[in-house]
Protein backbone atom coordinates (compact mmCIF):
# COMPACT_ATOMS: atom_id res chain seq x y z
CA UNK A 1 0.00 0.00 0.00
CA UNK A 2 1.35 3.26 -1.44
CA UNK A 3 1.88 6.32 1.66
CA UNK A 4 -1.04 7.94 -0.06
CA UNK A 5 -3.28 5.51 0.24
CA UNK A 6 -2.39 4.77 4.06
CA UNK A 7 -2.59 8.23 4.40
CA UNK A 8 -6.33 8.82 2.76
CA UNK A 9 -7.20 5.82 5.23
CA UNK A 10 -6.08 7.68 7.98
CA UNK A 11 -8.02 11.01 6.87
CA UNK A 12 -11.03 9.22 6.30
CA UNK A 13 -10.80 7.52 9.38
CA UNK A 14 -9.77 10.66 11.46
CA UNK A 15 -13.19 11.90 9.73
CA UNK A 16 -15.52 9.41 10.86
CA UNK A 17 -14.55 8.61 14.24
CA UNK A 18 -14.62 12.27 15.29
CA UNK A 19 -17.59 12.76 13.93
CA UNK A 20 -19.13 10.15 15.59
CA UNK A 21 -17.66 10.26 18.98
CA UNK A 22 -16.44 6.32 18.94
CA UNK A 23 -14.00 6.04 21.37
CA UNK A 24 -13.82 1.67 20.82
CA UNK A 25 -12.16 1.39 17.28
CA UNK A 26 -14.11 -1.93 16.70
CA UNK A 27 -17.24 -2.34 13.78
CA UNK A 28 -19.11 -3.56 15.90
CA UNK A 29 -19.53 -0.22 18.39
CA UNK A 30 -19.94 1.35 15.02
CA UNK A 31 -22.81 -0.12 13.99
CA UNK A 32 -23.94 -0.02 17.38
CA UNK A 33 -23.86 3.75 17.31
CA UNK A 34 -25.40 3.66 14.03
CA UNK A 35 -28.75 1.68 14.61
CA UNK A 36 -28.47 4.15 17.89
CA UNK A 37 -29.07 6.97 15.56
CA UNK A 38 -26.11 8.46 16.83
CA UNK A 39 -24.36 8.93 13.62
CA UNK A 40 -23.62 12.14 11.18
CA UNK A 41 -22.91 10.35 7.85
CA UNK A 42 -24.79 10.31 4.28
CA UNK A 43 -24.68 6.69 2.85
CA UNK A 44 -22.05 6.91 0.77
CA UNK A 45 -19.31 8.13 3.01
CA UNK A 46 -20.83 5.35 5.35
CA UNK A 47 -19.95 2.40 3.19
CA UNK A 48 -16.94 4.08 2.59
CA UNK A 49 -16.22 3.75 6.10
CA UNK A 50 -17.86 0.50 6.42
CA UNK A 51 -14.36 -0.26 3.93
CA UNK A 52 -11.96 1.54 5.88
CA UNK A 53 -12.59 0.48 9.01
CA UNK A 54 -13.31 -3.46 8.22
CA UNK A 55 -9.80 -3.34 6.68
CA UNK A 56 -8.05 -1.85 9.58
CA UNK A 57 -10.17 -3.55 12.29
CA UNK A 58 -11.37 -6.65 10.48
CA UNK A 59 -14.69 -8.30 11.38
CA UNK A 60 -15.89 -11.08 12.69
CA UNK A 61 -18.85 -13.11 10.60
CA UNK A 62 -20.53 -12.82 13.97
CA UNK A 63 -20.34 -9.72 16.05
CA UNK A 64 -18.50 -9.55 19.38
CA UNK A 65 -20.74 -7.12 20.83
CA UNK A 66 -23.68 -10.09 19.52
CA UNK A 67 -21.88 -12.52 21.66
CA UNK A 68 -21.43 -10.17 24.57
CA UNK A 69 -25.44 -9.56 24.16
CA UNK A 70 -26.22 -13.47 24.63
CA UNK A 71 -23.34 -14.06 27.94
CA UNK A 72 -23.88 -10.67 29.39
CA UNK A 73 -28.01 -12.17 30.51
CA UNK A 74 -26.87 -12.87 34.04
CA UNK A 75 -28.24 -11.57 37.24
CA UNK A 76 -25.59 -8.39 38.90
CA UNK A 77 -23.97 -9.60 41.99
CA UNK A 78 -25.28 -13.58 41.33
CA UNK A 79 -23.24 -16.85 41.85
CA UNK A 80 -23.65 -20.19 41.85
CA UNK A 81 -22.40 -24.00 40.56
CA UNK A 82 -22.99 -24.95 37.00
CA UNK A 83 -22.67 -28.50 36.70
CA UNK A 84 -22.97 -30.03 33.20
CA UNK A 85 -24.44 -33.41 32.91
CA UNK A 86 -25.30 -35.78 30.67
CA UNK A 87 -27.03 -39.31 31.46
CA UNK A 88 -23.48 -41.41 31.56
CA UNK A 89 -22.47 -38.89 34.27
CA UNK A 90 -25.44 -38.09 36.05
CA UNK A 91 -25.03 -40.70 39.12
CA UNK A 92 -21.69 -38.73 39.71
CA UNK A 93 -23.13 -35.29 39.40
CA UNK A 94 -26.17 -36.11 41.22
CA UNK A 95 -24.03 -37.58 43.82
CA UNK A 96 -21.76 -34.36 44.02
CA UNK A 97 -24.57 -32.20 45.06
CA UNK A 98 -25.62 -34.33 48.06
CA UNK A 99 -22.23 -34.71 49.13
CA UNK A 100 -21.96 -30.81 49.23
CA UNK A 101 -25.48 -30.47 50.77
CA UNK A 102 -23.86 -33.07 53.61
CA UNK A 103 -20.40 -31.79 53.72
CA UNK A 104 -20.79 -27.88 53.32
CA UNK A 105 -24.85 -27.36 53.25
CA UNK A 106 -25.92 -26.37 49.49
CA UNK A 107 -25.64 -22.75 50.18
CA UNK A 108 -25.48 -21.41 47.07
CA UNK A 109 -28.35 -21.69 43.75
CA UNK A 110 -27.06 -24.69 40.96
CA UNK A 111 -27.58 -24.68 36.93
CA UNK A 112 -27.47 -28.37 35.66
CA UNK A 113 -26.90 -27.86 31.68
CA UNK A 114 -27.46 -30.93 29.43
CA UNK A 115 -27.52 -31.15 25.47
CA UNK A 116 -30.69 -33.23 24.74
CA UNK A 117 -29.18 -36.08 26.96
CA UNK A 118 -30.40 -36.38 30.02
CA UNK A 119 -32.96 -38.25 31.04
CA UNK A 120 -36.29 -37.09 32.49
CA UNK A 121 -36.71 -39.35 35.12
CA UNK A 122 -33.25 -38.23 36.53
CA UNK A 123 -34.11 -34.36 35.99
CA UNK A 124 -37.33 -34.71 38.04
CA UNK A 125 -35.70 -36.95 40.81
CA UNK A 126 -32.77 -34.07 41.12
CA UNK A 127 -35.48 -31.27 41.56
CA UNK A 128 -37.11 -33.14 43.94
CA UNK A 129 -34.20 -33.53 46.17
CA UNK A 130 -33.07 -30.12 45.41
CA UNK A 131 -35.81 -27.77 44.43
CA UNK A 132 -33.60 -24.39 43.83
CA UNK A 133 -31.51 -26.87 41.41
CA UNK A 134 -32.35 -25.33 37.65
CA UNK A 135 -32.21 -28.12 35.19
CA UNK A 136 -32.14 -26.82 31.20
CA UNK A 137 -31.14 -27.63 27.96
CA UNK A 138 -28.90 -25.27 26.78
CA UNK A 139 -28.60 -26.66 22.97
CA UNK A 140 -31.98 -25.91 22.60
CA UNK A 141 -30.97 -22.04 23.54
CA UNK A 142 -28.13 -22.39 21.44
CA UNK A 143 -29.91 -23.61 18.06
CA UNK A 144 -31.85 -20.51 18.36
CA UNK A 145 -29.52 -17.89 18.39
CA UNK A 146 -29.08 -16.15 15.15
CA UNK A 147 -27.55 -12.52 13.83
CA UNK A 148 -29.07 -11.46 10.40
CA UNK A 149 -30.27 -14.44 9.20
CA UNK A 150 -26.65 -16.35 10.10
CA UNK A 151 -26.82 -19.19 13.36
CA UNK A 152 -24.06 -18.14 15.54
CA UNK A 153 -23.72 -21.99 17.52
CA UNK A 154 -25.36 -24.15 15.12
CA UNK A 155 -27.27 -24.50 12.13
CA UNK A 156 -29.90 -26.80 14.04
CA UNK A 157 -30.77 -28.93 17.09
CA UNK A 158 -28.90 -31.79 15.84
CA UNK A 159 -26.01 -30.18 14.81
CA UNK A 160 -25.79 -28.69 18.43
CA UNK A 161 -26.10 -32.34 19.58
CA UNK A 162 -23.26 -33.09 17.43
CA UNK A 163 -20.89 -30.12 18.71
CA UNK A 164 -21.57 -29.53 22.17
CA UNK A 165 -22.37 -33.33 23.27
CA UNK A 166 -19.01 -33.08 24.33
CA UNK A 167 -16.59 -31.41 26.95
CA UNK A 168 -17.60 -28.18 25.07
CA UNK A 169 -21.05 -28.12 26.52
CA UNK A 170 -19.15 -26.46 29.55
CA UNK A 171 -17.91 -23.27 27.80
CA UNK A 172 -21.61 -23.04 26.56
CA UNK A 173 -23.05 -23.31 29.51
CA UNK A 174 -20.94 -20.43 31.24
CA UNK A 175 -21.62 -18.27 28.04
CA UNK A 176 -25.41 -18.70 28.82
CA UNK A 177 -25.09 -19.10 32.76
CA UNK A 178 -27.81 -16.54 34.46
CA UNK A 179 -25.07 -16.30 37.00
CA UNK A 180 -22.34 -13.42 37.53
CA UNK A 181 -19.79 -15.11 39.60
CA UNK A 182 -19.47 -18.92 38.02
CA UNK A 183 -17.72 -22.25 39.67
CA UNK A 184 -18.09 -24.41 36.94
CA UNK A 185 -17.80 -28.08 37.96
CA UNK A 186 -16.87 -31.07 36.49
CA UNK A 187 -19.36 -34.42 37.70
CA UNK A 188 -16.74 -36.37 38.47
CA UNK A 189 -14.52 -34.22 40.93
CA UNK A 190 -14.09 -35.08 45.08
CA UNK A 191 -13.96 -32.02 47.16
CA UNK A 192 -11.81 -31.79 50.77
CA UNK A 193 -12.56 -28.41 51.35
CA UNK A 194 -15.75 -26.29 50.55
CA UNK A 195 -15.21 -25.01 47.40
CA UNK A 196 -17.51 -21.92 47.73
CA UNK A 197 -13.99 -20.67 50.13
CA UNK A 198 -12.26 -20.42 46.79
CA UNK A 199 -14.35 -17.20 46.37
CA UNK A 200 -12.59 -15.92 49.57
CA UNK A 201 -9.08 -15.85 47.20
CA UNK A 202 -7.49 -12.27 46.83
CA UNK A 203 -6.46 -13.30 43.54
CA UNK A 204 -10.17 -13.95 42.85
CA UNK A 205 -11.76 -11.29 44.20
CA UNK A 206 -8.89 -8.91 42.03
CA UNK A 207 -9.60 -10.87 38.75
CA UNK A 208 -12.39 -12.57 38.88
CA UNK A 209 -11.06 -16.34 37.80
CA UNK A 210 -9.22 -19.13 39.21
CA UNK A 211 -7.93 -21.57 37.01
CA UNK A 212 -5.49 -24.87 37.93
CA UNK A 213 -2.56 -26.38 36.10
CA UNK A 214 -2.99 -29.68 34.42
CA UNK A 215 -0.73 -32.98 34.93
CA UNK A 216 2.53 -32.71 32.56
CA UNK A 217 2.07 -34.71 29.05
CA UNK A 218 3.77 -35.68 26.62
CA UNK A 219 5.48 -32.80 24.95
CA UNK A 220 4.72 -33.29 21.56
CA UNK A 221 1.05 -33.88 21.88
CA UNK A 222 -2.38 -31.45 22.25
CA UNK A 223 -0.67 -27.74 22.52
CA UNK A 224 2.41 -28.73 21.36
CA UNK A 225 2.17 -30.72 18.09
CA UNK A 226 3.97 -29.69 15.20
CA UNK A 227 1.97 -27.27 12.58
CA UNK A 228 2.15 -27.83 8.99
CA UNK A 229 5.58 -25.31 9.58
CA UNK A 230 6.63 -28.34 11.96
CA UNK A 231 10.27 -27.77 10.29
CA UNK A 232 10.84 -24.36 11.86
CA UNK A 233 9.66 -26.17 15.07
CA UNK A 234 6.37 -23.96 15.24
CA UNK A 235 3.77 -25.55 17.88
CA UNK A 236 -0.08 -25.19 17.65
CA UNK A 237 0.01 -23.22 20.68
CA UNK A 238 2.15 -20.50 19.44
CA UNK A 239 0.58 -20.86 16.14
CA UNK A 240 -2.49 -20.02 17.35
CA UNK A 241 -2.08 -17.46 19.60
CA UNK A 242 0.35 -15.66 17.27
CA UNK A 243 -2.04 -15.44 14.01
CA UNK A 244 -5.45 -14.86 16.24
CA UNK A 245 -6.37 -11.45 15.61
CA UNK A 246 -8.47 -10.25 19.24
CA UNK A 247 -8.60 -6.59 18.21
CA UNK A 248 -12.15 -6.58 17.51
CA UNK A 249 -12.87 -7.61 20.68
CA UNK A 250 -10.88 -4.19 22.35
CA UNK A 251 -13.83 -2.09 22.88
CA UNK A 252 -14.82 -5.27 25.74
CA UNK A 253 -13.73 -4.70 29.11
CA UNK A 254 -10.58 -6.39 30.87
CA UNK A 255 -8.29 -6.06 33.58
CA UNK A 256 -5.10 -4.79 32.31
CA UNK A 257 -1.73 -6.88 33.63
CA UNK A 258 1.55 -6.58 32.72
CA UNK A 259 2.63 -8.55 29.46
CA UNK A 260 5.92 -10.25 29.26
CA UNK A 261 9.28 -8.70 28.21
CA UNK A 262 9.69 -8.64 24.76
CA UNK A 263 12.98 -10.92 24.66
CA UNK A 264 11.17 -13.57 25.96
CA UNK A 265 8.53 -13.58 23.28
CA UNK A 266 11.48 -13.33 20.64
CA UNK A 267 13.31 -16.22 22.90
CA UNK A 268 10.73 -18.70 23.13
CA UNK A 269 8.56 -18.43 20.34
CA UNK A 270 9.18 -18.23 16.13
CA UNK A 271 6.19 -17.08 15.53
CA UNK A 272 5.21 -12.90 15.38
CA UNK A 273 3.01 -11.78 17.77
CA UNK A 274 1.37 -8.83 15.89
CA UNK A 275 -1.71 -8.33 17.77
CA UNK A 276 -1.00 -10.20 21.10
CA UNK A 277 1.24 -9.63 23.77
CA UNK A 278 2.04 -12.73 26.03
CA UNK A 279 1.57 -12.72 29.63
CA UNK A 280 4.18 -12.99 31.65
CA UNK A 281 2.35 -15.90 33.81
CA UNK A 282 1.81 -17.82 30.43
CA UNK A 283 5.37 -17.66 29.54
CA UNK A 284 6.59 -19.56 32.73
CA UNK A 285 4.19 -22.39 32.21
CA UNK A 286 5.38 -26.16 30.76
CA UNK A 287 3.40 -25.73 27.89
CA UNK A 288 4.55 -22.76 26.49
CA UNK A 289 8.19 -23.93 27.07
CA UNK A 290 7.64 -27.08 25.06
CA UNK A 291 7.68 -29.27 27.78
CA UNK A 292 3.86 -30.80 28.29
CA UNK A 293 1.50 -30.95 25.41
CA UNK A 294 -1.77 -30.07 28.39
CA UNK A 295 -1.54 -26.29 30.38
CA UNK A 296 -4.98 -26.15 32.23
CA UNK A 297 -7.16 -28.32 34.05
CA UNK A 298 -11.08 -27.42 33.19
CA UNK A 299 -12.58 -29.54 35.82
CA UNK A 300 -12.77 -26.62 38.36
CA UNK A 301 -12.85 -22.94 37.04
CA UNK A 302 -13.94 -19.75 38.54
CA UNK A 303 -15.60 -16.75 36.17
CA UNK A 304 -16.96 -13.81 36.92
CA UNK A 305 -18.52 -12.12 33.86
CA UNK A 306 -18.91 -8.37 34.96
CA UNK A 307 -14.98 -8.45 35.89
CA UNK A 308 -14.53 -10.72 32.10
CA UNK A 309 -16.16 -9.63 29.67
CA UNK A 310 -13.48 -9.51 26.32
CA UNK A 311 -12.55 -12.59 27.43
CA UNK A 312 -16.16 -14.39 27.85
CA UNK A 313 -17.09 -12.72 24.56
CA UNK A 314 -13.80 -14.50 23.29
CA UNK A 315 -15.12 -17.56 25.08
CA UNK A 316 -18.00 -17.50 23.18
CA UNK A 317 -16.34 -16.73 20.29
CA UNK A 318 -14.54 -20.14 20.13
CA UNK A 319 -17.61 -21.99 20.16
CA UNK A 320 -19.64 -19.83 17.48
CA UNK A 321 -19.83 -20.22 13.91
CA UNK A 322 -18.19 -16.83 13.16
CA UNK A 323 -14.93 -18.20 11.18
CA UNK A 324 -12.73 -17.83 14.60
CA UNK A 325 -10.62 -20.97 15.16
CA UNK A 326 -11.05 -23.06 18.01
CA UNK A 327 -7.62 -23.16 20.30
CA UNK A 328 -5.55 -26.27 19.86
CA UNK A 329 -7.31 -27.96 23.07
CA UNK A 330 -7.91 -31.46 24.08
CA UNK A 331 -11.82 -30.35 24.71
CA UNK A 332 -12.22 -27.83 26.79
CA UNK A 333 -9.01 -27.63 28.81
CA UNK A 334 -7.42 -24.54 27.51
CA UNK A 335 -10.18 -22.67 26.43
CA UNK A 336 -10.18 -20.31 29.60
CA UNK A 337 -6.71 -19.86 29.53
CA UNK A 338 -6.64 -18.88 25.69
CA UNK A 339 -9.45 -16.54 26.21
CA UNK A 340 -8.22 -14.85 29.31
CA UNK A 341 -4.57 -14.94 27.38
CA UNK A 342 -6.00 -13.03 23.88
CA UNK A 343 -8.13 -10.98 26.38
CA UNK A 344 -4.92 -9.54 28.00
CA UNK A 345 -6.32 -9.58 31.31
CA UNK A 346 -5.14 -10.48 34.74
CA UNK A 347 -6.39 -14.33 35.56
CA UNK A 348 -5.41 -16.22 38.65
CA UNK A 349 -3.58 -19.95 38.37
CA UNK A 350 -3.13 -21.93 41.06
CA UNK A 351 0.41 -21.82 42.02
CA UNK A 352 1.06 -25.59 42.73
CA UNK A 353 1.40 -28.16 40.30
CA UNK A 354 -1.26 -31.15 39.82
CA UNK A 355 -0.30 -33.56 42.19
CA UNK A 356 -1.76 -37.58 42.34
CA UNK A 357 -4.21 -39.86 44.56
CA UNK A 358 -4.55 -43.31 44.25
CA UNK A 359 -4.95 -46.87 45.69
CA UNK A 360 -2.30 -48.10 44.05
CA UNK A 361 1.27 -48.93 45.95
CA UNK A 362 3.66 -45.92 45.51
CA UNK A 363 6.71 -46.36 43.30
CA UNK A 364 10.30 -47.70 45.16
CA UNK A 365 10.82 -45.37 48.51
CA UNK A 366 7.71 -43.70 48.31
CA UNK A 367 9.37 -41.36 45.43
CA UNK A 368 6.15 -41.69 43.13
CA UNK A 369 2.78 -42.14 42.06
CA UNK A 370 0.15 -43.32 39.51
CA UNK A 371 -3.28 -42.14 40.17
CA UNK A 372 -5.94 -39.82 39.23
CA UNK A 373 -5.29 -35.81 39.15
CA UNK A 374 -4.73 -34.05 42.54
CA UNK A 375 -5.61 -30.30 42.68
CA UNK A 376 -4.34 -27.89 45.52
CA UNK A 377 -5.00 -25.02 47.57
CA UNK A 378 -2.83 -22.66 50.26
CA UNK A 379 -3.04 -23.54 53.70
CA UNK A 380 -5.62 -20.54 54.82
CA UNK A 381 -4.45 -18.63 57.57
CA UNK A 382 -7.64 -16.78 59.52
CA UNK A 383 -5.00 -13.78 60.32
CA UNK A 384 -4.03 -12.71 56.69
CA UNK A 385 -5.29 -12.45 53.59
CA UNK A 386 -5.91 -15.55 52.15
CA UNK A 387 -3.95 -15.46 48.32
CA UNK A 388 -2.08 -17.97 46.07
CA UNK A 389 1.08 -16.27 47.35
CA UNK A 390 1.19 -18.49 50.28
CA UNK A 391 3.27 -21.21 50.30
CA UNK A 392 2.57 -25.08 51.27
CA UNK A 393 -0.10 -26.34 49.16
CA UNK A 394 -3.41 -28.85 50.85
CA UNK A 395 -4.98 -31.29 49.01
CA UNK A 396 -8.26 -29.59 47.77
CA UNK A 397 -9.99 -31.65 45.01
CA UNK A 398 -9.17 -34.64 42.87
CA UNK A 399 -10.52 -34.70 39.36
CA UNK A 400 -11.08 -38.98 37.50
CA UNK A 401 -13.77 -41.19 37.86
CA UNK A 402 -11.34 -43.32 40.12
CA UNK A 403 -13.44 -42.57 43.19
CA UNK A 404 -16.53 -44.70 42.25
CA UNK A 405 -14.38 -47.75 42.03
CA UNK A 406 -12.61 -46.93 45.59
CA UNK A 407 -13.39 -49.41 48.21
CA UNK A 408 -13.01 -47.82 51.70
CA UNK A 409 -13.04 -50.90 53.98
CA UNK A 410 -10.70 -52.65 52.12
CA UNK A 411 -8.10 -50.25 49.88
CA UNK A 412 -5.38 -47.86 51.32
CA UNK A 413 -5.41 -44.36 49.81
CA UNK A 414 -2.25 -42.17 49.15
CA UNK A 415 -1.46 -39.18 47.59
CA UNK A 416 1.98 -36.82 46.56
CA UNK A 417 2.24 -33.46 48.37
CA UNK A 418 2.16 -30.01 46.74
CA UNK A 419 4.89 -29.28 44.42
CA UNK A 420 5.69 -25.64 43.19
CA UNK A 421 3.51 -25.37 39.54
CA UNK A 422 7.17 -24.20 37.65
CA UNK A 423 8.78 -27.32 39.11
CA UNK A 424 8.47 -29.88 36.29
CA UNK A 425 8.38 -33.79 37.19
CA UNK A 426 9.79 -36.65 35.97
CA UNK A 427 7.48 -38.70 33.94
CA UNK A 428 7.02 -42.64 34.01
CA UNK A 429 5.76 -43.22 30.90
CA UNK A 430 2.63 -46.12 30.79
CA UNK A 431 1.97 -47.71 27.93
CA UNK A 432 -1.52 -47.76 28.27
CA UNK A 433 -2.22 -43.66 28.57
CA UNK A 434 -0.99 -40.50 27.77
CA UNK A 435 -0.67 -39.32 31.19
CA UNK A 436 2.80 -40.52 32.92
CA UNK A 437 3.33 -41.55 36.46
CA UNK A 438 4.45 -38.43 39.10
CA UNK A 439 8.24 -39.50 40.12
CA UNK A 440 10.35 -37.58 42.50
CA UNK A 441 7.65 -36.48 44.74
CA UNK A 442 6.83 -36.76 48.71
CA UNK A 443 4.01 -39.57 48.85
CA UNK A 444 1.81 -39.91 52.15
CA UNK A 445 -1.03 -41.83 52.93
CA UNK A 446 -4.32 -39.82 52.87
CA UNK A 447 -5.55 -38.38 56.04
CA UNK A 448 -8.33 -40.23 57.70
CA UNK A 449 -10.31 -36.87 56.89
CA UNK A 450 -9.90 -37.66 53.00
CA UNK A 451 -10.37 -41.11 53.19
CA UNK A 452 -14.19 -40.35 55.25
CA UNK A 453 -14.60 -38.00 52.68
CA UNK A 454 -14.17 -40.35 49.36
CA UNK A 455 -16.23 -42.69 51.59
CA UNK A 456 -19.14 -40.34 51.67
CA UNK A 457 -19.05 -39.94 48.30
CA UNK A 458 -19.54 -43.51 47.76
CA UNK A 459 -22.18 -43.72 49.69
CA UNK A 460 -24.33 -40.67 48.15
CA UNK A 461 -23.31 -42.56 44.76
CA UNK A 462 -25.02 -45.53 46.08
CA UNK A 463 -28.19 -44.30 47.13
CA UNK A 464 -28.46 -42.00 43.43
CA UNK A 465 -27.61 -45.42 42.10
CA UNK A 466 -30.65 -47.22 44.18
CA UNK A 467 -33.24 -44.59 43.37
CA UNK A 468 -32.46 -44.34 40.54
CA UNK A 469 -32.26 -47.80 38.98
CA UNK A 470 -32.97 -49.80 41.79
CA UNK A 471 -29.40 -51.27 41.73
């Protein structure tokens, strides 16, 4: 492009953003202001805009401030679980709200969102137990959002069946959560502590989200396979977060954080970020640094819209049929983090590493374990402010299907201690899985606290089980 034609672009632009008093250089708050009859313009120096300004801030097929208009539908100052089920799960998920209602009293309201696939006879036996408990379908929501004449989920019912029957269903359900403040859960996770106390974080209350780190992969799967530029060593992480292009979604709200030096992002990464800056936090994680193909852990995530909303409109965005890519995730895991990561906002992680709990006999001396994931939390300390920044971790929640096979008169129960999250593990690979075996780690038995607990569980499993299907 010749310097007079950048420079007549400029004019023109100069022109119409003065004249209409835009201060978000997005489309989208342009069209906003025009169906607001805010704007000054005759109809051809409109569509001459319309060029302009599509070229410099490029469009979306669907509009970010159209997204924004379907997540923002939540109640001010609401929160609450949203628990995703589906009929394979639903014994588990049933069983998780008792246990809370036992444990920690069901204090707060619940949203159980399904795709077409749960049955009625277990939707009517869940609000019986728990009246407050709302129990929707959210594809049907889904197949009926549309934006001049275009779906912006799916096309239809079944094709929402076909997308969202899946770990996906849980980024759709936040996007159309009536609740504010969200703690999305996953069915089959087994709590230690209340989990409401998470919202007691400082590094919640300041951004809003709490994410955890997942168990270290392999490091050439998920995030970090090779791209079709596999020879320049180019990963599908860094791919994808250096050609995504978030500016349209600028006029959104965020929390602005710092980003990371810019000799890091030249260090680490071959790919340009043009329209991204890194976060520091991402940079120092094993995925980024091409050493585990997983970064997050979606089984447990904190969201708070009001404090979120470029990056819950970017949410949205990566399940929508508006031409953005989906982020290089096994499912859901990464989703949050990529959105909260092309958002440029400050986001919380849990500082500790995913640890492991199992049944099974630790590895020689007690130096490892294979077992299902092992999330933690900072000691709290009543006399201070309760943040990630403290320092030994407790066992908080433990995300597999593992405890419905547990048998608590007959099996032991150990688990590895709280490791710093930038400390990265040996691996013992097993042939069977993905996921290697935690080495090098301080393995204890479980506390008889933990081990009542998964027996609880069982127990509330059981009776669901008995009600249910008379088993």
């Amino acid at each position: 492009m010749s310097l007079l034609c950048v420079l007549r672009h400029f004019t023109i632009c100069v022109v119409v953003l003065f004249a209409n008093r835009i201060v978000a250089l997005t489309f989208d708050e342009f069209a906003r202001n025009l169906t607001n009859n805010e704007l000054i313009l005759t109809e051809p120096l409109f569509d001459i805009a319309r060029l302009v300004l599509s070229d410099v801030f490029p469009e979306t097929i669907i509009p970010p401030v159209r997204l924004w208009d379907i997540a923002r539908q939540y109640v001010p100052n609401s929160r609450g679980f949203v628990l995703p089920l589906f009929y394979g799960n639903s014994v588990l998920g049933f069983s998780l709200l008792i246990d809370f209602e036992r444990k920690f009293g069901l204090k707060i309201p619940v949203e159980v969102p399904h795709c077409g696939d749960l049955d009625i006879e277990i939707q009517e036996q869940m609000i019986a137990r728990f009246p407050s408990v709302r129990v929707y379908d959210v594809c049907d929501l889904a197949a009926l959002e549309q934006y001049n004449g275009h779906k912006i989920f799916c096309r239809n019912v079944k094709e929402c069946h076909d997308i969202f029957r899946s770990f996906l269903i849980g980024v759709l359900a936040v996007v159309y959560s009536t609740f504010d403040e969200i703690m999305l859960l996953d069915a089959d996770t087994q709590y230690f502590s209340d989990p409401t106390e998470t919202w007691e974080l400082e590094d919640v209350k300041e951004t809003g989200v709490l994410l955890f780190r997942d168990r270290v992969v392999e490091p050439y799967k998920f995030l970090l396979e090779l791209t079709d530029q596999g020879n320049h060593g180019l990963r599908r992480l860094h791919q994808f977060l250096g050609t995504f292009d978030p500016r349209p979604y600028h006029f959104l709200g965020h929390i602005p954080t710092k980003s990371a030096p810019k000799g890091w992002v030249a260090n680490v990464s071959s790919t340009a970020f043009r329209h991204y800056k890194p976060s520091k936090l991402a940079m120092t994680t094993h995925a980024w640094n091409f050493l585990s193909g997983h970064n997050i852990d979606s089984s447990f995530v904190l969201w708070k819209k009001s404090k979120q909303p470029r990056a819950t409109t970017l949410l949205a965005s990566f399940v929508s049929l508006n031409g953005v890519p989906p982020p290089p995730s096994y499912g859901d895991k990464e989703f949050f983090f990529f959105a909260c990561e092309l958002a440029e906002t400050a986001y919380a992680v849990s500082k500790y590493g995913a640890g492991s709990i199992t049944s099974n006999d630790p590895l020689s001396n007690n130096t490892g374990l294979c077992g299902d994931a092992l999330h933690y939390l900072p000691a709290r300390q009543s006399s201070q402010n309760w943040s990630l920044s403290a320092s030994d971790g407790v066992p908080f929640y433990t995300n597999g299907d593992y405890i419905s096979t547990w048998d608590p008169k007959h099996d032991n129960l150990f688990h590895s201690m709280s490791t710093p999250g930038n400390s990265y593990p040996s691996a013992l690979k097993r042939p069977w899985t993905h996921v290697g075996c935690l080495q090098h780690r301080v393995v204890v038995n479980a506390s008889e606290a933990m081990k009542n607990a998964v027996a609880e569980r069982i127990r509330a499993m059981r009776e669901v089980q008995f009600d249910l299907f008379g088993l």
